[in-house]
N, C-alpha and C. Protein backbone atom coordinates (compact mmCIF):
# COMPACT_ATOMS: atom_id res chain seq x y z
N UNK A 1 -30.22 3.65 -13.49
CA UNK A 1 -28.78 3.80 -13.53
C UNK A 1 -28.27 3.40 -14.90
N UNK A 2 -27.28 4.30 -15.28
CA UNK A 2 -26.49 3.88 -16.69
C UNK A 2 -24.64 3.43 -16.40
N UNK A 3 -24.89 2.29 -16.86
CA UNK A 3 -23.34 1.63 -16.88
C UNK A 3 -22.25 2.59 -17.55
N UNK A 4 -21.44 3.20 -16.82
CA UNK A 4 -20.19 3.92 -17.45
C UNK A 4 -18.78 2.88 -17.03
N UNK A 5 -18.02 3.30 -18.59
CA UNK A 5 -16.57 2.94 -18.27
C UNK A 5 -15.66 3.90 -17.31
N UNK A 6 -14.77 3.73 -16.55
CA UNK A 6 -14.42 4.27 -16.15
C UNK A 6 -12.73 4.63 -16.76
N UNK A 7 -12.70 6.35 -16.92
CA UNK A 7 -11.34 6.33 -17.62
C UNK A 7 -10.45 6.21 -17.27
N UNK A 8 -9.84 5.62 -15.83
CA UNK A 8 -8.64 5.75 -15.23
C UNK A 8 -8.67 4.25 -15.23
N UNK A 9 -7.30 3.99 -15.49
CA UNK A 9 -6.95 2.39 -15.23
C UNK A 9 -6.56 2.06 -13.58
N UNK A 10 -6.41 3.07 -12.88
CA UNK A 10 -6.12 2.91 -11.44
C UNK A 10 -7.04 4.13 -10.63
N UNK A 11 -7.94 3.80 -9.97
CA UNK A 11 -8.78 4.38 -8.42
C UNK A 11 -7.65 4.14 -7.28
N UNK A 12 -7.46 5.07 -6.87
CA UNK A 12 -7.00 4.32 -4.94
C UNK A 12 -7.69 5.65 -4.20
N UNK A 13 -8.23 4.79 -3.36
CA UNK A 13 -9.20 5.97 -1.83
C UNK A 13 -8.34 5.92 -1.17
N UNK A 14 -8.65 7.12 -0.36
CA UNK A 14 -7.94 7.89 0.43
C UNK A 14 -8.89 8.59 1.50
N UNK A 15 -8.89 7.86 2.36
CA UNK A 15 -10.06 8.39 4.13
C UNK A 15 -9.32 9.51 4.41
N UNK A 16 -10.17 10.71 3.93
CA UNK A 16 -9.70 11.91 4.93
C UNK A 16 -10.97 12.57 5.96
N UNK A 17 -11.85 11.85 6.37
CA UNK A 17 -12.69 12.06 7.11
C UNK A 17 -11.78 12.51 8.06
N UNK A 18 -12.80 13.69 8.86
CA UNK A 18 -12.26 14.80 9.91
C UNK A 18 -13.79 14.73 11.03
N UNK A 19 -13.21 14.22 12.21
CA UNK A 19 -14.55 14.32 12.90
C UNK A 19 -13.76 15.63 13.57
N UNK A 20 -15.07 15.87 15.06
CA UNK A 20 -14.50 17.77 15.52
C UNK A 20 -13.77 16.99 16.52
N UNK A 21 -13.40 18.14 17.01
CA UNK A 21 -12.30 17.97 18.51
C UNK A 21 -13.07 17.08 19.39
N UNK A 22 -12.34 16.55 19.97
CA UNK A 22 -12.81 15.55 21.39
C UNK A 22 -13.54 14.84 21.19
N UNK A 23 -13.96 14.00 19.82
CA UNK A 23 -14.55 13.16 18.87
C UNK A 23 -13.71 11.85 19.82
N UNK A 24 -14.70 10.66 20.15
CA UNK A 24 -13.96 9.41 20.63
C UNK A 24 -13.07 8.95 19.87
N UNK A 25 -13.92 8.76 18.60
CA UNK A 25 -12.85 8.08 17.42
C UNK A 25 -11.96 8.92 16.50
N UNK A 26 -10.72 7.75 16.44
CA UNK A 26 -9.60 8.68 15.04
C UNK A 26 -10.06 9.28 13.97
N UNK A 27 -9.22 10.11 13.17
CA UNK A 27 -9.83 10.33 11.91
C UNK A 27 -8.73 10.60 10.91
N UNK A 28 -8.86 9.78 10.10
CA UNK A 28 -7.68 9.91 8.98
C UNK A 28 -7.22 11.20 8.83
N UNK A 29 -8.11 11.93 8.66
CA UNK A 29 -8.07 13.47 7.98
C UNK A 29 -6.93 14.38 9.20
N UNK A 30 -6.88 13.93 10.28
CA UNK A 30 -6.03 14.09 11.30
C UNK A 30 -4.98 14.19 11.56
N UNK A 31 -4.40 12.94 10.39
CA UNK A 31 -3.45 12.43 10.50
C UNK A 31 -2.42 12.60 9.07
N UNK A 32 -3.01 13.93 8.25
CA UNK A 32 -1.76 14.06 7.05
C UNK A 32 -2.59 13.44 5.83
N UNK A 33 -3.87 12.58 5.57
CA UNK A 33 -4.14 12.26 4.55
C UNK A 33 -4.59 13.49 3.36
N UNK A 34 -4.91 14.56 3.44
CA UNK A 34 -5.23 15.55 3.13
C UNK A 34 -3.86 15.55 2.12
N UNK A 35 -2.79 16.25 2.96
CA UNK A 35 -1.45 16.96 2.93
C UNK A 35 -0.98 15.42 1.88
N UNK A 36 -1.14 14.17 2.18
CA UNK A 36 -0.86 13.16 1.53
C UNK A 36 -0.93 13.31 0.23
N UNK A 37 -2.48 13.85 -0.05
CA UNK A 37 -2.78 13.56 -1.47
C UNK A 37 -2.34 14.55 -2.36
N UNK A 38 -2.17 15.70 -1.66
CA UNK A 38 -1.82 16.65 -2.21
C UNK A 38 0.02 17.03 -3.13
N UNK A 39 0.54 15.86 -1.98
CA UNK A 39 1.96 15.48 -2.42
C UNK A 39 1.82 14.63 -3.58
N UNK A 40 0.87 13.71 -3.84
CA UNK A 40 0.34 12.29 -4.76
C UNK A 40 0.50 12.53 -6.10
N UNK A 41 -0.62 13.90 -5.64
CA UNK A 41 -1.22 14.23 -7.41
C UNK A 41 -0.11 15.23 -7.91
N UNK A 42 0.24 16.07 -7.08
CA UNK A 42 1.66 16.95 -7.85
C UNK A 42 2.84 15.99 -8.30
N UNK A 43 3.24 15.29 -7.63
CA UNK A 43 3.97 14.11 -8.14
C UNK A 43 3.28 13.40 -9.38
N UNK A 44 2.05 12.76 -9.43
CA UNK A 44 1.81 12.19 -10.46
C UNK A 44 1.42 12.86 -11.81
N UNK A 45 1.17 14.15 -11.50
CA UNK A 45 1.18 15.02 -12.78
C UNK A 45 2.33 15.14 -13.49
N UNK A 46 3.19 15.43 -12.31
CA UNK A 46 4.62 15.85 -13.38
C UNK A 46 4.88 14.58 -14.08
N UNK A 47 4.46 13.16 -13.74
CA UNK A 47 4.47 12.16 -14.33
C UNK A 47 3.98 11.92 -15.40
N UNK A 48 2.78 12.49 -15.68
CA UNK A 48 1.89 12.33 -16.36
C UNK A 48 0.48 10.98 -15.94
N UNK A 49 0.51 11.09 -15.10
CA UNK A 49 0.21 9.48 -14.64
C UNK A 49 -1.49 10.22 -14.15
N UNK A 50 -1.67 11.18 -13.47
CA UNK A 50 -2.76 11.59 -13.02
C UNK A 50 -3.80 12.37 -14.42
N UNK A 51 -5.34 11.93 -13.58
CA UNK A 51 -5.94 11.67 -14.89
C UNK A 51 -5.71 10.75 -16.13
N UNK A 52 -4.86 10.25 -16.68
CA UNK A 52 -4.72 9.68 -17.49
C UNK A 52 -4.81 8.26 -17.37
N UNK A 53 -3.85 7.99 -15.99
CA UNK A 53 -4.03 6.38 -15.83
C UNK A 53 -4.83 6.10 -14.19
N UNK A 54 -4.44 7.34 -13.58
CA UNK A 54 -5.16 6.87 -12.07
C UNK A 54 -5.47 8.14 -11.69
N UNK A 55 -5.91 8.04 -10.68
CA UNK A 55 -6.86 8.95 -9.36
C UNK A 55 -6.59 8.73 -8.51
N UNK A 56 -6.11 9.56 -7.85
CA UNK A 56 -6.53 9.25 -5.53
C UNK A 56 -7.93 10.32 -5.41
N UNK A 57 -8.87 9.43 -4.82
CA UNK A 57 -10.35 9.68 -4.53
C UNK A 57 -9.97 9.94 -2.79
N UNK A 58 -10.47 10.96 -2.40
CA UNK A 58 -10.45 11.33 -0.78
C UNK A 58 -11.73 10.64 -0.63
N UNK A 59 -12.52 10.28 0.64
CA UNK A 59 -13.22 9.20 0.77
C UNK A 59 -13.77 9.77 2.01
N UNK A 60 -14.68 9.52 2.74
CA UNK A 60 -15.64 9.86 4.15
C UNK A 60 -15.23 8.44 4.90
N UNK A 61 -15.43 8.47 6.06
CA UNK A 61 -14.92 7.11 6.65
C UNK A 61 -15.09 5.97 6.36
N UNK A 62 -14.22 5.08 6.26
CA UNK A 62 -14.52 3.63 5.55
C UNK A 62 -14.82 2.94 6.92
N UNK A 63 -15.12 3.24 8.47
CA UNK A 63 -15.12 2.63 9.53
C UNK A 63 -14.31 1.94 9.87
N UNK A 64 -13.09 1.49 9.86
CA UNK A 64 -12.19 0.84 10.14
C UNK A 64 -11.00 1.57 11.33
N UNK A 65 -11.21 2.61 11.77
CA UNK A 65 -10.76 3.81 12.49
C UNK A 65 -9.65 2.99 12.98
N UNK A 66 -8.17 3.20 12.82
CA UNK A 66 -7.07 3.35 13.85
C UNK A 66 -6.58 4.33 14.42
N UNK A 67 -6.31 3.69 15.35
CA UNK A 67 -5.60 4.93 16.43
C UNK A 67 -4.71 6.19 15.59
N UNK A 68 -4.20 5.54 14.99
CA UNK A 68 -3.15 7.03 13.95
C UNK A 68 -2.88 6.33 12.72
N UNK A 69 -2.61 7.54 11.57
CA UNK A 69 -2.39 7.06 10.36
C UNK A 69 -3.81 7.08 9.49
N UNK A 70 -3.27 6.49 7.98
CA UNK A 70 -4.68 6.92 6.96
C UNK A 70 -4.67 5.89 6.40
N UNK A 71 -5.95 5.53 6.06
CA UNK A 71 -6.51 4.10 5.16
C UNK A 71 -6.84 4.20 4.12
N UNK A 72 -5.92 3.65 3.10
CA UNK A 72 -5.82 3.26 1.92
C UNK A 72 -6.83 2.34 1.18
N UNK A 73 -6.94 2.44 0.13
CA UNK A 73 -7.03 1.28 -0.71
C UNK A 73 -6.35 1.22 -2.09
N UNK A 74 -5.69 0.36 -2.77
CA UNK A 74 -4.91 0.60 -3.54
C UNK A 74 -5.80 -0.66 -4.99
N UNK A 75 -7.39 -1.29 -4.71
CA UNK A 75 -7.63 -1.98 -5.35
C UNK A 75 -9.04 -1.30 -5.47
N UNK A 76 -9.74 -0.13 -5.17
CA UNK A 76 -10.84 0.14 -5.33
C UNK A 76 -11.50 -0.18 -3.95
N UNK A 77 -11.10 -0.78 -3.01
CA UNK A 77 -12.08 -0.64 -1.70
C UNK A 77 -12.29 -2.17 -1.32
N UNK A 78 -11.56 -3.39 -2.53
CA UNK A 78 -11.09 -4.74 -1.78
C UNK A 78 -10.61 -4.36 -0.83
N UNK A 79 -9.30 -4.44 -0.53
CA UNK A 79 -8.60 -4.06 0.40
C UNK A 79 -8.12 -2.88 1.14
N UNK A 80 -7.93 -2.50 2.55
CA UNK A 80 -7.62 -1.24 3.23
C UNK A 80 -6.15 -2.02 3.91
N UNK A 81 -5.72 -0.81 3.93
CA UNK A 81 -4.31 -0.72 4.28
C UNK A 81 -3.79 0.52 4.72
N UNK A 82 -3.55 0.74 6.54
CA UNK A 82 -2.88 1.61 7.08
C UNK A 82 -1.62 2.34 6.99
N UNK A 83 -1.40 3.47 6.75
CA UNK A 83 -0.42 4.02 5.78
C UNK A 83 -0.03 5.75 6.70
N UNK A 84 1.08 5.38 7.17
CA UNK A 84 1.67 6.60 7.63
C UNK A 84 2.13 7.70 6.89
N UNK A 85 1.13 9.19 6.75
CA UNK A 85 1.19 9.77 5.74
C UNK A 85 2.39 10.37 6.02
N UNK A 86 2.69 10.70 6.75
CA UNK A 86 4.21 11.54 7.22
C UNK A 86 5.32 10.88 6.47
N UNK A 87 5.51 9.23 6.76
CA UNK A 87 6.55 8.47 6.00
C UNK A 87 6.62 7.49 4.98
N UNK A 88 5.89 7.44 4.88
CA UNK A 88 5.00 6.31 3.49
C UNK A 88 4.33 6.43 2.29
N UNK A 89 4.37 7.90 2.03
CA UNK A 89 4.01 8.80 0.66
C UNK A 89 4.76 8.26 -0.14
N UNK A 90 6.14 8.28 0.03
CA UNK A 90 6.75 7.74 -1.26
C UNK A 90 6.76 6.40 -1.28
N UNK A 91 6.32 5.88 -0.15
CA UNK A 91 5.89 4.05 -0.76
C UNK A 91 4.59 4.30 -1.82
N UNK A 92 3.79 4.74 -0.93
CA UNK A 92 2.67 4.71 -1.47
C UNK A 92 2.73 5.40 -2.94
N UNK A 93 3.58 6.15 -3.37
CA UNK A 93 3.66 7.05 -4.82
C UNK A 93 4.03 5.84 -5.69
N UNK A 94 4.96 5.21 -4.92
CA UNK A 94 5.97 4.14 -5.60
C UNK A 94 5.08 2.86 -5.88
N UNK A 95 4.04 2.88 -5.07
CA UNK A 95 3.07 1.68 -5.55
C UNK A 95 2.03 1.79 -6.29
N UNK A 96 1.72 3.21 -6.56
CA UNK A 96 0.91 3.50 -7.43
C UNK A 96 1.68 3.91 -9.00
N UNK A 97 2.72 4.17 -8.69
CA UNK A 97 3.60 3.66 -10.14
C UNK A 97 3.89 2.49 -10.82
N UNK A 98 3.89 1.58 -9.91
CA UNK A 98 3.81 0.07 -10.34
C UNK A 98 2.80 -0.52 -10.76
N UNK A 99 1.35 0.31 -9.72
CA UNK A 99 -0.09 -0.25 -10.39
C UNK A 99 -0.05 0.06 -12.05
N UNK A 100 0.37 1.20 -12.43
CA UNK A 100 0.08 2.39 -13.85
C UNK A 100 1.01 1.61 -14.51
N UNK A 101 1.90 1.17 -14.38
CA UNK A 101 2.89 0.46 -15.80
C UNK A 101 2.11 -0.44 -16.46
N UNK A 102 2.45 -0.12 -18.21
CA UNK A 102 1.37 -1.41 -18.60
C UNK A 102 1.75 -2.63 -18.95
């Protein structure tokens, strides 16, 4: 393995794992994280903020499955945090603008 820098000053994952129908467990991907990110990065482009200072990484299940909603991380995968993609995009835009200020 070779040590790389990484060029974004901000990573945040984004669980859009999709299991099939009648799957026991939730799945982010279910629940708008998809449609989430897709609102993220058009927003953070017109910013200029994507690529340059951060990324939203879509992610395979982090196992933490809730009943509804999508799991975040806003520190690289320290911490997860449940996030209603329907109403919490613009928190979540709004906190990833605060990560990017220098």
């Amino acid at each position: 393995m070779k040590p790389m820098n990484s060029p974004f000053q901000e990573i945040v994952l984004v669980c859009d794992n999709t299991r099939p129908p009648g799957a026991p467990k939730h799945s982010c991907g279910d629940h708008g994280a998809r449609a989430m990110r897709k609102s993220l990065k058009k927003a953070l482009k017109a910013e200029g903020l994507w690529g340059e200072k951060v990324r939203v990484l879509m992610t395979s299940c982090l196992d933490v499955c809730p009943k509804e909603g999508v799991i975040c991380s806003f520190d690289r995968g320290e911490t997860l945090e449940l996030v209603d993609a329907d109403t919490e995009t613009d928190l979540v835009l709004a906190r990833i603008r605060e990560m990017c200020r220098d």
